[in-house]
Protein backbone atom coordinates (compact mmCIF):
# COMPACT_ATOMS: atom_id res chain seq x y z
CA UNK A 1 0.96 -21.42 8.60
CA UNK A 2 3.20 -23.45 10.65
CA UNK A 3 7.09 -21.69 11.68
CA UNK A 4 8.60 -25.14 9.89
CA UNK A 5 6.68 -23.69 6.42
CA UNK A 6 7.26 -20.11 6.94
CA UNK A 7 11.20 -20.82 6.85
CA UNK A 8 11.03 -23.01 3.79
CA UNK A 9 10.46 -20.23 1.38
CA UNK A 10 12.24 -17.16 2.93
CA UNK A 11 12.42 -15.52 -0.98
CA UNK A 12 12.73 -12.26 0.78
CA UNK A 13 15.67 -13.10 3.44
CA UNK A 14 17.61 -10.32 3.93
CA UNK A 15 15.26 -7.87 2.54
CA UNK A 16 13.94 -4.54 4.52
CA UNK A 17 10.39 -3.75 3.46
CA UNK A 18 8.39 -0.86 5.03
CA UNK A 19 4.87 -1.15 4.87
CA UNK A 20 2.10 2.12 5.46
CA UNK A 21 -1.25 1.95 6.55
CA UNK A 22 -0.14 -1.53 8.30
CA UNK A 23 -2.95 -1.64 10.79
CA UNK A 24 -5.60 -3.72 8.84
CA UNK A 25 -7.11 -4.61 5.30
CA UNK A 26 -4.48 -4.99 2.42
CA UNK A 27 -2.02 -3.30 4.49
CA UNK A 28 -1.92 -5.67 7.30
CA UNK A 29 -2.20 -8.63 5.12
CA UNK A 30 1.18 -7.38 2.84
CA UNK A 31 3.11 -7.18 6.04
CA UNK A 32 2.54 -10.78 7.16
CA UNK A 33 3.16 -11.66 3.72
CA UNK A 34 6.21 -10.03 3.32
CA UNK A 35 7.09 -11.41 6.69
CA UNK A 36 6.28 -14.74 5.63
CA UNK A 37 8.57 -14.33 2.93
CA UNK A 38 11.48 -13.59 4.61
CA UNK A 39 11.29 -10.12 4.59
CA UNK A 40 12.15 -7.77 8.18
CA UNK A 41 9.07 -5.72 7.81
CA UNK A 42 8.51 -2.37 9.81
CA UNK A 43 4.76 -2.04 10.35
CA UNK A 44 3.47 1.51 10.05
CA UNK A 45 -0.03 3.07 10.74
CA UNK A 46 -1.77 5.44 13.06
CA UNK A 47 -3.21 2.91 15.35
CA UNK A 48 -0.80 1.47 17.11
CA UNK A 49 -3.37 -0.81 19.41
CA UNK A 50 -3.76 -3.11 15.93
CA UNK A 51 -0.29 -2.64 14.94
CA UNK A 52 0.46 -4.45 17.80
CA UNK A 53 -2.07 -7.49 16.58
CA UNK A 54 -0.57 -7.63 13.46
CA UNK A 55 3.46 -7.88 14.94
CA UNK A 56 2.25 -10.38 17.49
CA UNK A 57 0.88 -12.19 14.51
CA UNK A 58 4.37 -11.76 12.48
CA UNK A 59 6.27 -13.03 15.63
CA UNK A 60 4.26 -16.09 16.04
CA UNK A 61 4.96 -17.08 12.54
CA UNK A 62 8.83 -16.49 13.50
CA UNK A 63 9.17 -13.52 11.66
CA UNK A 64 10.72 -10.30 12.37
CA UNK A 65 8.84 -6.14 12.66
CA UNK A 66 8.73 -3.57 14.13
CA UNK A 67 5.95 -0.98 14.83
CA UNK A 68 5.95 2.29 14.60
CA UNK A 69 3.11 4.85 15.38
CA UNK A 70 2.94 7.02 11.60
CA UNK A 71 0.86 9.52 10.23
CA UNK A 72 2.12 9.60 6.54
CA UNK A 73 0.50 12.97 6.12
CA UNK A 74 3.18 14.39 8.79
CA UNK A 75 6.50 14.38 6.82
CA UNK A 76 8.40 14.32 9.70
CA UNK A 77 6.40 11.01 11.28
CA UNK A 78 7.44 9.45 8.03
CA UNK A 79 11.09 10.56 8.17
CA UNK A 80 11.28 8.95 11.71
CA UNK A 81 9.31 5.83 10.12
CA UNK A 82 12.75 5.23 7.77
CA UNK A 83 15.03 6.54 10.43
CA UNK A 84 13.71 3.58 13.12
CA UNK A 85 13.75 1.37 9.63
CA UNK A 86 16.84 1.36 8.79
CA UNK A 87 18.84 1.85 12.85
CA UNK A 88 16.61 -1.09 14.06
CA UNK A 89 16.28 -3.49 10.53
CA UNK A 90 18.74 -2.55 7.97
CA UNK A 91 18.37 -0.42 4.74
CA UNK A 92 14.79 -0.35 2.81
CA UNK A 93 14.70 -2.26 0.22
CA UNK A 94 10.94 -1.90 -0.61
CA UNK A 95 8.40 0.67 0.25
CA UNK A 96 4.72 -0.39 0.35
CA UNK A 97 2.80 2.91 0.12
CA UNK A 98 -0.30 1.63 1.21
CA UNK A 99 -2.00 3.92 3.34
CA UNK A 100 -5.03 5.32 1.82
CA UNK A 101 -8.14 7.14 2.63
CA UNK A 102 -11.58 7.03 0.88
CA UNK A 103 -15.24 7.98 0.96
CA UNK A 104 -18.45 7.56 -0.64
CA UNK A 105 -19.16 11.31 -1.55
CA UNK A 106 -21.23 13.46 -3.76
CA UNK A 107 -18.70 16.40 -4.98
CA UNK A 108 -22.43 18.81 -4.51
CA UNK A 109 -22.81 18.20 -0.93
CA UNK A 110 -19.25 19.24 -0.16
CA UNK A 111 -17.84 17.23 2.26
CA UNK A 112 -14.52 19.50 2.35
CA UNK A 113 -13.23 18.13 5.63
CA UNK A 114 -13.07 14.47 3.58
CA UNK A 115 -11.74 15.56 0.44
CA UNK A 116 -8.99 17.35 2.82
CA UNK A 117 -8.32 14.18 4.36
CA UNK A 118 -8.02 12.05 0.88
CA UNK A 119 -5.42 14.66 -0.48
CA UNK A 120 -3.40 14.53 2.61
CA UNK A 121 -3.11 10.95 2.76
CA UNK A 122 -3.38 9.65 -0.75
CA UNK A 123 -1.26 12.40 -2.23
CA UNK A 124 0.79 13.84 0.53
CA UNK A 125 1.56 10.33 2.02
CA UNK A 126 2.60 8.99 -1.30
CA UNK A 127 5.41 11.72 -2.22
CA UNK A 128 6.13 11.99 1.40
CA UNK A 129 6.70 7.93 1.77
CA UNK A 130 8.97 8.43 -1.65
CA UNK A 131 10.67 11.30 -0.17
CA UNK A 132 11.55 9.57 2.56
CA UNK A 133 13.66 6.56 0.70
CA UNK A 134 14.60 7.89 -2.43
CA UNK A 135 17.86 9.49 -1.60
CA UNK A 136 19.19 6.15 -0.19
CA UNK A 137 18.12 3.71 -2.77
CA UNK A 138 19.79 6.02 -5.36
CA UNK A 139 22.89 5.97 -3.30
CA UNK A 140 22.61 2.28 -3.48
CA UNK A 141 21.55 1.81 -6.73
CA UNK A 142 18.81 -0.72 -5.58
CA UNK A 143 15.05 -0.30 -4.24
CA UNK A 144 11.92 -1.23 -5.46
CA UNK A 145 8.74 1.35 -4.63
CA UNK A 146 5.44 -0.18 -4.52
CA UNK A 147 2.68 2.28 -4.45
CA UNK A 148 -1.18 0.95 -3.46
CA UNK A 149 -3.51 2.39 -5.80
CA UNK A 150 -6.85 1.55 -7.25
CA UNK A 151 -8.94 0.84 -10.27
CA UNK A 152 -10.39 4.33 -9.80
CA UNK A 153 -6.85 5.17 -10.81
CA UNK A 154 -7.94 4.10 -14.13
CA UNK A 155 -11.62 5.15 -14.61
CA UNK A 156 -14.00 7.38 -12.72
CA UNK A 157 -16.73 6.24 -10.28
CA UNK A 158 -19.26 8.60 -9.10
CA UNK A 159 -19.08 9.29 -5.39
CA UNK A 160 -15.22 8.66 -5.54
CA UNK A 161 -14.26 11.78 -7.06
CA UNK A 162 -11.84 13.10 -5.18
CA UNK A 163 -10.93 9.45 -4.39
CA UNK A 164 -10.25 8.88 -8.44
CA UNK A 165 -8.54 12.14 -8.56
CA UNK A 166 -6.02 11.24 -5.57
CA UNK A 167 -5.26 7.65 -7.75
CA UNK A 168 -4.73 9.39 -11.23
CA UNK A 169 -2.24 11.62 -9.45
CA UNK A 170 -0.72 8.42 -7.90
CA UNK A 171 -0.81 7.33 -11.33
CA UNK A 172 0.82 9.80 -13.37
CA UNK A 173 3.60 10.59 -9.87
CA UNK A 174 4.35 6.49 -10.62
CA UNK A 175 5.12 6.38 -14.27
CA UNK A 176 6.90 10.01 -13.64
CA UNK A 177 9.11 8.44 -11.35
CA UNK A 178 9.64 5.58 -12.98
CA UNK A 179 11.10 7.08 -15.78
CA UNK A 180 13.28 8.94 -13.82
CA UNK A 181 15.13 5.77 -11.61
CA UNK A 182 14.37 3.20 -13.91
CA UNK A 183 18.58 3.61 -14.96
CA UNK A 184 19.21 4.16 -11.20
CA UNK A 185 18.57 0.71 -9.95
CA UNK A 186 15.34 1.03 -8.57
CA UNK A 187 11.73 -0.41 -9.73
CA UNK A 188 8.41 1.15 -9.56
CA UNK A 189 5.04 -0.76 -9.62
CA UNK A 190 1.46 0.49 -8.88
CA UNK A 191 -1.30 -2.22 -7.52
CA UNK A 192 -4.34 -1.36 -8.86
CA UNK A 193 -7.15 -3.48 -6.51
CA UNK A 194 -10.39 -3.61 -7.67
CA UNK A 195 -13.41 -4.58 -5.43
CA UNK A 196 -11.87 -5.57 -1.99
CA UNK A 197 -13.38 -7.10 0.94
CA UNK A 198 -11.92 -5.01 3.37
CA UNK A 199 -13.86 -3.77 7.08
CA UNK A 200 -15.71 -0.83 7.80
CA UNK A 201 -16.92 -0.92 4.35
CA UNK A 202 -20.46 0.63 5.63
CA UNK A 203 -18.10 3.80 7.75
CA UNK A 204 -17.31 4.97 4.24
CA UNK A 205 -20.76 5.79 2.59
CA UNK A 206 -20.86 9.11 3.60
CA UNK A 207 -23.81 10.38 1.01
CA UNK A 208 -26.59 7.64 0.87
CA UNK A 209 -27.41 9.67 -2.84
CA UNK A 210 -24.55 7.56 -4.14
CA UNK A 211 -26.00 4.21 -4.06
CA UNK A 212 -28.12 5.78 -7.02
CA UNK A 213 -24.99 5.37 -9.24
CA UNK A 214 -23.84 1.96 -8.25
CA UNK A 215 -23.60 -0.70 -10.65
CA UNK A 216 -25.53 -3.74 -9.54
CA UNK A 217 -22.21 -6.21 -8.90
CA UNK A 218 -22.43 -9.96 -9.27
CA UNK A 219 -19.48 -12.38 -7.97
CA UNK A 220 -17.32 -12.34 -5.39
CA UNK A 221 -15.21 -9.33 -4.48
CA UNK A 222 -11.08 -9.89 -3.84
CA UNK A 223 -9.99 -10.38 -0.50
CA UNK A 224 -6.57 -8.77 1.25
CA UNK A 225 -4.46 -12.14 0.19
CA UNK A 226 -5.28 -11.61 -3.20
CA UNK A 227 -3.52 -7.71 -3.45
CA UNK A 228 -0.54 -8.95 -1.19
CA UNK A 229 0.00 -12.00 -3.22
CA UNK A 230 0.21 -9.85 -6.45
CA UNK A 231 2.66 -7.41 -4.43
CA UNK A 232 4.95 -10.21 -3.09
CA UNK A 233 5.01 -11.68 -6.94
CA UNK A 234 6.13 -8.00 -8.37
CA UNK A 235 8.80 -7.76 -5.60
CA UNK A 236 10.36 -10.91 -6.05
CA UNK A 237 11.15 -10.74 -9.58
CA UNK A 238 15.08 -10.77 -10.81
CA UNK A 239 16.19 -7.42 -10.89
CA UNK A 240 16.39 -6.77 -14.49
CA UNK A 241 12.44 -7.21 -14.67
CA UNK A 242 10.18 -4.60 -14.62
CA UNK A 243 6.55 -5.11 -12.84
CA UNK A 244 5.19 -1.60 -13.68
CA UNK A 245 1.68 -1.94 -13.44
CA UNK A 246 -0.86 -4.44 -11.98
CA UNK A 247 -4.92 -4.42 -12.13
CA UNK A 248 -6.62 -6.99 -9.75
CA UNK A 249 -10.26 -7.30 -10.30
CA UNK A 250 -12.47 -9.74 -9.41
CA UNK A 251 -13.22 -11.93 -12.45
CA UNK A 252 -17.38 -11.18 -12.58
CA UNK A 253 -16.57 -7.32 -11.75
CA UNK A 254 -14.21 -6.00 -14.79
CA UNK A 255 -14.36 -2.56 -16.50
């Protein structure tokens, strides 16, 4: 997309979004959307080799990031994240809760060390990335939380149980908090993806066992554009509307 398009539909000018897990996949793809938009995006993610592919590819569309090196297990990495957010870009106005982590696992052969790591991201990195901007968008009576999850936030799939577990509590933390700011100002949707095209697909089948339960899939799965696009429309709705919940599927892969 040429610089002369990008600043014909700046729908986000003015806005401060903070994006997790901002390295690659769906993550990488919201932040150059948001940046497309208009949006001063602050890119977020442990490896900061890609983060710096993905600002280079923000500044050549004429857009304006930052990077910054996050673990959003650490609390404290993600307290810095909104700190450097809002001295170097301005107040957040959205927070992308993106970063995940997921594997193909059997819960029998007790892969421990995984199911550790998919609690301390998906769950700890969710309340710590709301944590970390709720007190100001109260005080400002305006923010809109979008948090990342999944269709296994909505059904079980063998091999993803821990997985489906870390999405329902994403789930049920979502609506909870919803409830609670919805008269404060501030918006809460959940992205639930379906099938995504995303890489390293074949680093995440830890137990070969599981392709015993898969379902044999026909059609073509979603690809990155499709999540952000359905992120960018719930974020630039009027104020006074409500995006609470969106499932993306691919249209030969439904429940």
């Amino acid at each position: 997309m040429s610089v002369s398009l990008l600043k014909e539909k700046q729908i986000l000018a003015g806005k401060v979004a903070i994006v997790t897990g901002a390295s690659s996949g769906i993550g990488e793809t919201i932040g150059i959307t948001l940046a497309k938009a208009g949006a001063k995006v602050a890119l977020a993610a442990r490896l900061v080799d890609k983060l710096e592919d993905v600002k280079r590819t923000v500044e050549e569309l004429g857009g304006v990031c930052i990077q910054v090196k996050t673990d959003v297990a650490v609390r404290s990495d993600v307290k810095e994240l909104v700190r450097r957010t809002e001295t170097e870009l301005g107040p957040v106005d959205i927070m992308i809760n993106n970063a995940g982590a997921w594997y193909y696992t059997l819960v029998k052969n007790l892969h421990e060390d995984k199911w550790d790591q998919m609690i301390d991201v998906n769950c700890k990195g969710l309340t710590n990335g709301v944590g970390a901007v709720i007190d100001q968008m109260v005080k400002r009576k305006s923010g809109h939380i979008v948090n990342i999850s999944s269709d296994s936030g909505k059904r079980g799939f063998p091999g993803l149980a821990v997985y489906t577990g870390s999405k329902f509590f994403m789930e049920g933390f979502s609506q909870t908090l919803r409830q609670e700011v919805c008269k404060l100002g501030i918006r809460v949707t959940v992205v639930q993806p379906g099938s995504v095209n995303v890489p390293d697909m074949a680093d995440k089948h830890i137990d070969p066992e599981v392709k015993i339960f898969e379902e044999t899939e026909s059609g073509k799965s979603l690809e990155p554009e499709d999540i952000a696009n359905a992120v960018l429309y719930a974020v630039t709705q009027p104020e006074h509307v409500g995006v609470n919940e969106i499932l993306v599927q691919p249209r030969d892969m439904p429940f």
